[in-house]
Protein backbone atom coordinates (compact mmCIF):
# COMPACT_ATOMS: atom_id res chain seq x y z
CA UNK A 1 -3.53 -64.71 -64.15
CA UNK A 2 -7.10 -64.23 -65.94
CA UNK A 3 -9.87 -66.66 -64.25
CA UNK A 4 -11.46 -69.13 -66.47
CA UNK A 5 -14.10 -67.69 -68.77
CA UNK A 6 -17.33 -68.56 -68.05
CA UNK A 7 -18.08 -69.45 -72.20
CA UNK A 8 -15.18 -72.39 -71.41
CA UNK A 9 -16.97 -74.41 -68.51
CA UNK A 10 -18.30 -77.33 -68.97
CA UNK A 11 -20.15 -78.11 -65.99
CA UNK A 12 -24.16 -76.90 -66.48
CA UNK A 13 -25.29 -74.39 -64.04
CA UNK A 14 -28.76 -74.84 -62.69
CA UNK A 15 -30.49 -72.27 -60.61
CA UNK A 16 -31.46 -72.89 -57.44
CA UNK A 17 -34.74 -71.10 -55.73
CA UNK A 18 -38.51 -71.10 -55.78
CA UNK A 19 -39.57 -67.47 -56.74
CA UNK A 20 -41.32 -67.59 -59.77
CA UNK A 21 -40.24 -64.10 -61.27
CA UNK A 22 -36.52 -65.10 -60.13
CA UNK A 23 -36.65 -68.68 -62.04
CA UNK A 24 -38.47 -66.73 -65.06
CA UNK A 25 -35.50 -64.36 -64.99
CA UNK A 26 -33.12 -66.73 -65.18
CA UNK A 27 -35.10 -68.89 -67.64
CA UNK A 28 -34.32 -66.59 -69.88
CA UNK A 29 -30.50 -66.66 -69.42
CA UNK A 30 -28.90 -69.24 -71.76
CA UNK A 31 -26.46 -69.94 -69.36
CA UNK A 32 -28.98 -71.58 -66.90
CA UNK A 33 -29.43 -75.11 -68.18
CA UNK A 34 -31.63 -76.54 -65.38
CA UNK A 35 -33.43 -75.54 -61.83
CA UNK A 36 -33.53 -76.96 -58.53
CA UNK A 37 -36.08 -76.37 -55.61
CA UNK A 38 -36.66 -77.58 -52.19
CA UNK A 39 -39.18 -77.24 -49.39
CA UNK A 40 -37.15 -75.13 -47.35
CA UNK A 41 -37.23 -72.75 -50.40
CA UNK A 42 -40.66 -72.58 -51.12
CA UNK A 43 -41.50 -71.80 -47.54
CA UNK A 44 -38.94 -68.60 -47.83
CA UNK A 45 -40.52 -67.76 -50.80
CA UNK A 46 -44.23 -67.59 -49.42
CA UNK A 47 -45.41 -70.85 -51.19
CA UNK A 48 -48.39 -72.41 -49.70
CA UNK A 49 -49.97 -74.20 -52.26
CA UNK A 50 -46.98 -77.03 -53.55
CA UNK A 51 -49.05 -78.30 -56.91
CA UNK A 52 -50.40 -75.13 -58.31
CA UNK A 53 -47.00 -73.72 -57.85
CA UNK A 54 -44.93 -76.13 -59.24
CA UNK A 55 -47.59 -76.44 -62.31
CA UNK A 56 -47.29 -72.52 -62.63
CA UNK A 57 -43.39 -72.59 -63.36
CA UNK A 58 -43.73 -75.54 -65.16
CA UNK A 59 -46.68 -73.78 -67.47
CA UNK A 60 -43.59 -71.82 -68.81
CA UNK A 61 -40.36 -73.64 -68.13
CA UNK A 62 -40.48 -76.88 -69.98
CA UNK A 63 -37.18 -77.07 -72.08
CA UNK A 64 -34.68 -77.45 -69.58
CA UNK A 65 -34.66 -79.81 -66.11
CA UNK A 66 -36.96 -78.67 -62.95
CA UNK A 67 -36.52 -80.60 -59.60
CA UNK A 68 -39.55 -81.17 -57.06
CA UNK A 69 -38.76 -82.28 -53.62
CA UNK A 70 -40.88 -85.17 -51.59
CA UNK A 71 -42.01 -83.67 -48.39
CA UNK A 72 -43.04 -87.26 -46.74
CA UNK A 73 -41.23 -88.75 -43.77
CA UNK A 74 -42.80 -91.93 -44.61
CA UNK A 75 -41.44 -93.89 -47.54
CA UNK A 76 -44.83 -95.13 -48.70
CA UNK A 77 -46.23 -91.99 -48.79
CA UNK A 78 -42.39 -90.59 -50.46
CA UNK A 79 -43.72 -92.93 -53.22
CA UNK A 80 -46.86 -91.70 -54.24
CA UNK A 81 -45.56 -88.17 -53.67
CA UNK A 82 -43.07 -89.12 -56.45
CA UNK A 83 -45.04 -90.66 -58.93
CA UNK A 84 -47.24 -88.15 -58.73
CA UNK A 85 -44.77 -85.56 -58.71
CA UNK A 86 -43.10 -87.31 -61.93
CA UNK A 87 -46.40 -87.00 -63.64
CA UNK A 88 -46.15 -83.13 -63.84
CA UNK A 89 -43.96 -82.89 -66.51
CA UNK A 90 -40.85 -84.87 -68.81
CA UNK A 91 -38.69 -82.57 -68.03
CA UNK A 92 -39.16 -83.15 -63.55
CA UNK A 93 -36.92 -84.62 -61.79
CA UNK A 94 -38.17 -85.66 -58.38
CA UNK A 95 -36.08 -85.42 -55.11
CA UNK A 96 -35.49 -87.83 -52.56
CA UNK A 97 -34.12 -87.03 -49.12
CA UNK A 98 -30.75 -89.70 -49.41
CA UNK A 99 -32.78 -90.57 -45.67
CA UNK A 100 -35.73 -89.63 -43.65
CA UNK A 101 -35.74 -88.12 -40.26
CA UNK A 102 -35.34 -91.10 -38.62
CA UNK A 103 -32.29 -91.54 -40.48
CA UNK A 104 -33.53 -95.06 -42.52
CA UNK A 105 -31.69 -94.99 -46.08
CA UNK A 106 -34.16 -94.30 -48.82
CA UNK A 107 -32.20 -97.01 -51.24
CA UNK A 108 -34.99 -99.75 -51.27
CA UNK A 109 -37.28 -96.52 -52.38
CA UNK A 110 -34.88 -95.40 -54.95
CA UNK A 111 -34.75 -99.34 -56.26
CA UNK A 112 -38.83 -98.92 -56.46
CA UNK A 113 -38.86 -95.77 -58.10
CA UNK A 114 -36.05 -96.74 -60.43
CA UNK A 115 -37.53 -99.54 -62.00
CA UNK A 116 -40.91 -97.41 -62.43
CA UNK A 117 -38.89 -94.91 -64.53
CA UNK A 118 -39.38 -92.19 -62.26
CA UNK A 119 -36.18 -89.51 -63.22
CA UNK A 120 -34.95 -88.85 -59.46
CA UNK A 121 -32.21 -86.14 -57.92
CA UNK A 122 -31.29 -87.65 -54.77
CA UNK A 123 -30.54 -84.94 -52.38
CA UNK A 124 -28.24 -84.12 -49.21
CA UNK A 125 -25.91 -86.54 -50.03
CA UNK A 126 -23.04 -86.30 -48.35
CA UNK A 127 -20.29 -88.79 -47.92
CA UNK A 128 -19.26 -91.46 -50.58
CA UNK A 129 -21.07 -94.20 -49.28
CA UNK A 130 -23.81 -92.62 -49.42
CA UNK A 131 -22.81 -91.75 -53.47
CA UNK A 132 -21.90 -95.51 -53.86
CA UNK A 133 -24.85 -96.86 -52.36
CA UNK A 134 -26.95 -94.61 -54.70
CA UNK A 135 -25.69 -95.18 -57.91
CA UNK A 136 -26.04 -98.78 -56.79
CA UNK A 137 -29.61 -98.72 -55.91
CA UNK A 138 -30.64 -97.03 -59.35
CA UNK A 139 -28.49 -99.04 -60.94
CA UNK A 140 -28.42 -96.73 -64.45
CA UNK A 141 -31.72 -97.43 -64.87
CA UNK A 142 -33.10 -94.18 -65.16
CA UNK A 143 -31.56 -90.57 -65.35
CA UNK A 144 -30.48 -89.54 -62.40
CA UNK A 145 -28.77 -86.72 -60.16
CA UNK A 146 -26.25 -87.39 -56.82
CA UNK A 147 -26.65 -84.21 -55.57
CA UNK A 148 -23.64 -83.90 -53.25
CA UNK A 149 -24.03 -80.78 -50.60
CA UNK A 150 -20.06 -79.87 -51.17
CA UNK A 151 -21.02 -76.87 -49.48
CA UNK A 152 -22.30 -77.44 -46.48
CA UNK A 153 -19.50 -80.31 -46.25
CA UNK A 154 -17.27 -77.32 -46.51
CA UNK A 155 -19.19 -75.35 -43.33
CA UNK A 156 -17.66 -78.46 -41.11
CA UNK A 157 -14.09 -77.86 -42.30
CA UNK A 158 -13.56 -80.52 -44.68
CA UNK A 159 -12.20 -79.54 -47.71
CA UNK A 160 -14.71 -81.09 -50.75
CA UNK A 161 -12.87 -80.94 -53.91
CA UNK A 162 -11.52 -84.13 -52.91
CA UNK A 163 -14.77 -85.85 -51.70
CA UNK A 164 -16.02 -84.99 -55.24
CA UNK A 165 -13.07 -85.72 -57.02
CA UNK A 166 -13.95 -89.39 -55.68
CA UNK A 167 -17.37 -89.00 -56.07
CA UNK A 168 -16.81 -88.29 -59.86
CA UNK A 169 -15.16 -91.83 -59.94
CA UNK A 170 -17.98 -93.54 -58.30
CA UNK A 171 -20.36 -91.72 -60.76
CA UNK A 172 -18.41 -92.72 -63.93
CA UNK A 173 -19.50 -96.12 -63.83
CA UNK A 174 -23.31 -96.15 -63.80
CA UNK A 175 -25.06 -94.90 -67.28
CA UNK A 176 -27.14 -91.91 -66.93
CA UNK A 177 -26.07 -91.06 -63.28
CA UNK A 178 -24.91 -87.08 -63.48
CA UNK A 179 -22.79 -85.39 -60.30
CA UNK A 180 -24.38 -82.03 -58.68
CA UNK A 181 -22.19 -79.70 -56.74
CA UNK A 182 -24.82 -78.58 -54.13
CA UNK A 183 -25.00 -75.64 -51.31
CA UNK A 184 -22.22 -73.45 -53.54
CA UNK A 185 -21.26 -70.26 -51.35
CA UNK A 186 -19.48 -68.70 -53.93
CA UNK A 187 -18.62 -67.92 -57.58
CA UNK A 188 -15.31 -69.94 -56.78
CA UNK A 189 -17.01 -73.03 -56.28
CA UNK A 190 -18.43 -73.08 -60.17
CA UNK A 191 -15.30 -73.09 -60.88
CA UNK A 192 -13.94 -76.10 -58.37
CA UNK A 193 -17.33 -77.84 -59.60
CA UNK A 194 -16.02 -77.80 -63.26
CA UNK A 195 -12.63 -78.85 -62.66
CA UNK A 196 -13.59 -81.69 -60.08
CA UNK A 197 -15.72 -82.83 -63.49
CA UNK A 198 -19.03 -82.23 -61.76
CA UNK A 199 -21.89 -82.11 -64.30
CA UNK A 200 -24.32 -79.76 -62.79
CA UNK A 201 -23.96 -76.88 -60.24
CA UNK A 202 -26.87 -75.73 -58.40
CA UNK A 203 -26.65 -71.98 -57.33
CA UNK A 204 -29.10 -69.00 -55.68
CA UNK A 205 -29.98 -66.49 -57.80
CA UNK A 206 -27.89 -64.09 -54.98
CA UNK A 207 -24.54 -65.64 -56.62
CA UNK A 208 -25.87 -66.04 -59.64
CA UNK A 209 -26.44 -62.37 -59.53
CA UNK A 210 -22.17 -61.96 -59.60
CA UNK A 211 -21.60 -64.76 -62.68
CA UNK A 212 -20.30 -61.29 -64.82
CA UNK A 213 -17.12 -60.74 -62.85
CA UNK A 214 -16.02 -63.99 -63.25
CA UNK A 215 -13.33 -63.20 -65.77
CA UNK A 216 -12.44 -60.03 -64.38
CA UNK A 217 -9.32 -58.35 -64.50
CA UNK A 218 -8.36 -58.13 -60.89
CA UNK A 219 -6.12 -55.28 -61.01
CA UNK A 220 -9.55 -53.48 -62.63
CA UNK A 221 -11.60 -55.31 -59.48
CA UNK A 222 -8.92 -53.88 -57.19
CA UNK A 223 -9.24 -50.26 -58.36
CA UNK A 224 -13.35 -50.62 -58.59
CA UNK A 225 -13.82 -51.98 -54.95
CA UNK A 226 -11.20 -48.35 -54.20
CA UNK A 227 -13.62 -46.33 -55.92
CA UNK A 228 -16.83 -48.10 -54.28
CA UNK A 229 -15.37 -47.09 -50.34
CA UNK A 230 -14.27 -43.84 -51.99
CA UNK A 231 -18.04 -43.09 -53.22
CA UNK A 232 -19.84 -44.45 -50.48
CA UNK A 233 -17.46 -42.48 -47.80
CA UNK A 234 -18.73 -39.32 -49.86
CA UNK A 235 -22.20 -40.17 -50.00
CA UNK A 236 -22.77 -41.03 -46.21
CA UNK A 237 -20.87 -37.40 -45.76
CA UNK A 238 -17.98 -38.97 -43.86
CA UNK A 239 -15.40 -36.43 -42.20
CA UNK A 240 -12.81 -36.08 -39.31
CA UNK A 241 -12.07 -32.64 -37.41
CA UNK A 242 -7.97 -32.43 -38.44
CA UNK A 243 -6.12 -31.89 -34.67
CA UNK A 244 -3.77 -29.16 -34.62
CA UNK A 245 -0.17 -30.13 -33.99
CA UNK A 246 1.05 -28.26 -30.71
CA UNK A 247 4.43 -26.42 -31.37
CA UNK A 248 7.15 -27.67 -30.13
């Protein structure tokens, strides 16, 4: 059987990273319908001023969706970081943490923010209450992303295609609420994402990188990962001294 092909899906893949020449790349992939960054991604990527960065990308990227985390613990502060944030662009989305690291619920915050129009992506979400209690704080009122870390849900051995199956249902009835299949570790999972009904998919530019082969014929796969040993045992000069049988 022949894997989806990737012109069918409907879910919209965003990339997910915070090196300018990477997002420019993919920028100029139609395929790529949004991006998503986070603190933890900027930091890898040598960022050290937040603004002028996020400004920079923006400078170029302004047809499709950009996310731009908070990086407050405090929820005052998480609210001037987002209006402020907000004010960078139409086309920002601004991330909330789904709790601080004190582990208080950042609902009344998403209430605020909601009814000053403020376009959020509420991030590390990770069980259904948490998705109920989100779509129920925003009520609808303003577009919105329940990004749902299926991935790392996955690293503790739960399986998540039925978490977002569920979630999916949750999502359905608030207007302008949109599900994100977060923390993919594989082509696989764009795949799961789309038939769980997900609307986005956030994804590194490292799996990114291997969206051709979805498609692939695998008996062609099979005989190109034979030829890739075969080549690399010849290039790294491999070879085994052949014993000599003794006679019988």
């Amino acid at each position: 059987m022949r894997m989806n092909k990737l012109e069918s899906l409907k879910v919209k893949i965003f990339a997910d990273g915070a090196d300018k020449a990477g997002m420019l790349h993919m920028s100029a992939n139609p395929l790529i319908k949004g991006f998503t960054t986070n603190p933890t991604l900027m930091r890898k990527a040598g960022v050290t001023d937040y603004e002028a960065f996020a400004r920079d990308v923006l400078s170029v990227i302004q047809d499709r969706p950009i996310s731009f985390e908070v990086f407050s613990d405090d929820f005052d502060e998480m609210e001037q970081q987002a209006l402020q944030i907000a004010d960078w662009g139409d086309n920002v989305y601004v991330k909330i943490p789904i709790t601080n690291t004190r582990s208080q619920p950042s609902y009344p915050l998403l209430r605020k923010l909601a009814a000053q129009g403020v376009k959020m992506n509420v991030t590390a979400v990770f069980t259904l209450d948490q998705v109920e209690k989100t779509c129920a704080a925003v009520g609808g009122r303003v577009p919105t992303v329940v990004s749902v870390f299926a991935g790392r849900v996955a690293d503790a051995g739960v399986d998540p295609v039925p978490l977002m199956q569920q979630a999916r249902r949750i999502v359905d009835d608030w207007a302008q609420t949109e599900l994100l299949w977060a923390s993919p570790r594989e082509l696989l999972n764009i795949l799961q994402a789309d038939a769980c009904g997900c609307d986005i998919i956030t994804v590194t530019n490292d799996v990114l990188a291997k969206l051709g082969t979805i498609g692939k014929d695998l008996e062609q796969f099979s005989l190109e990962t034979v030829k890739m040993f075969r080549d690399d045992a010849v290039k790294a000069g491999f070879t085994l001294t052949r014993r000599r049988t003794a006679a019988a």
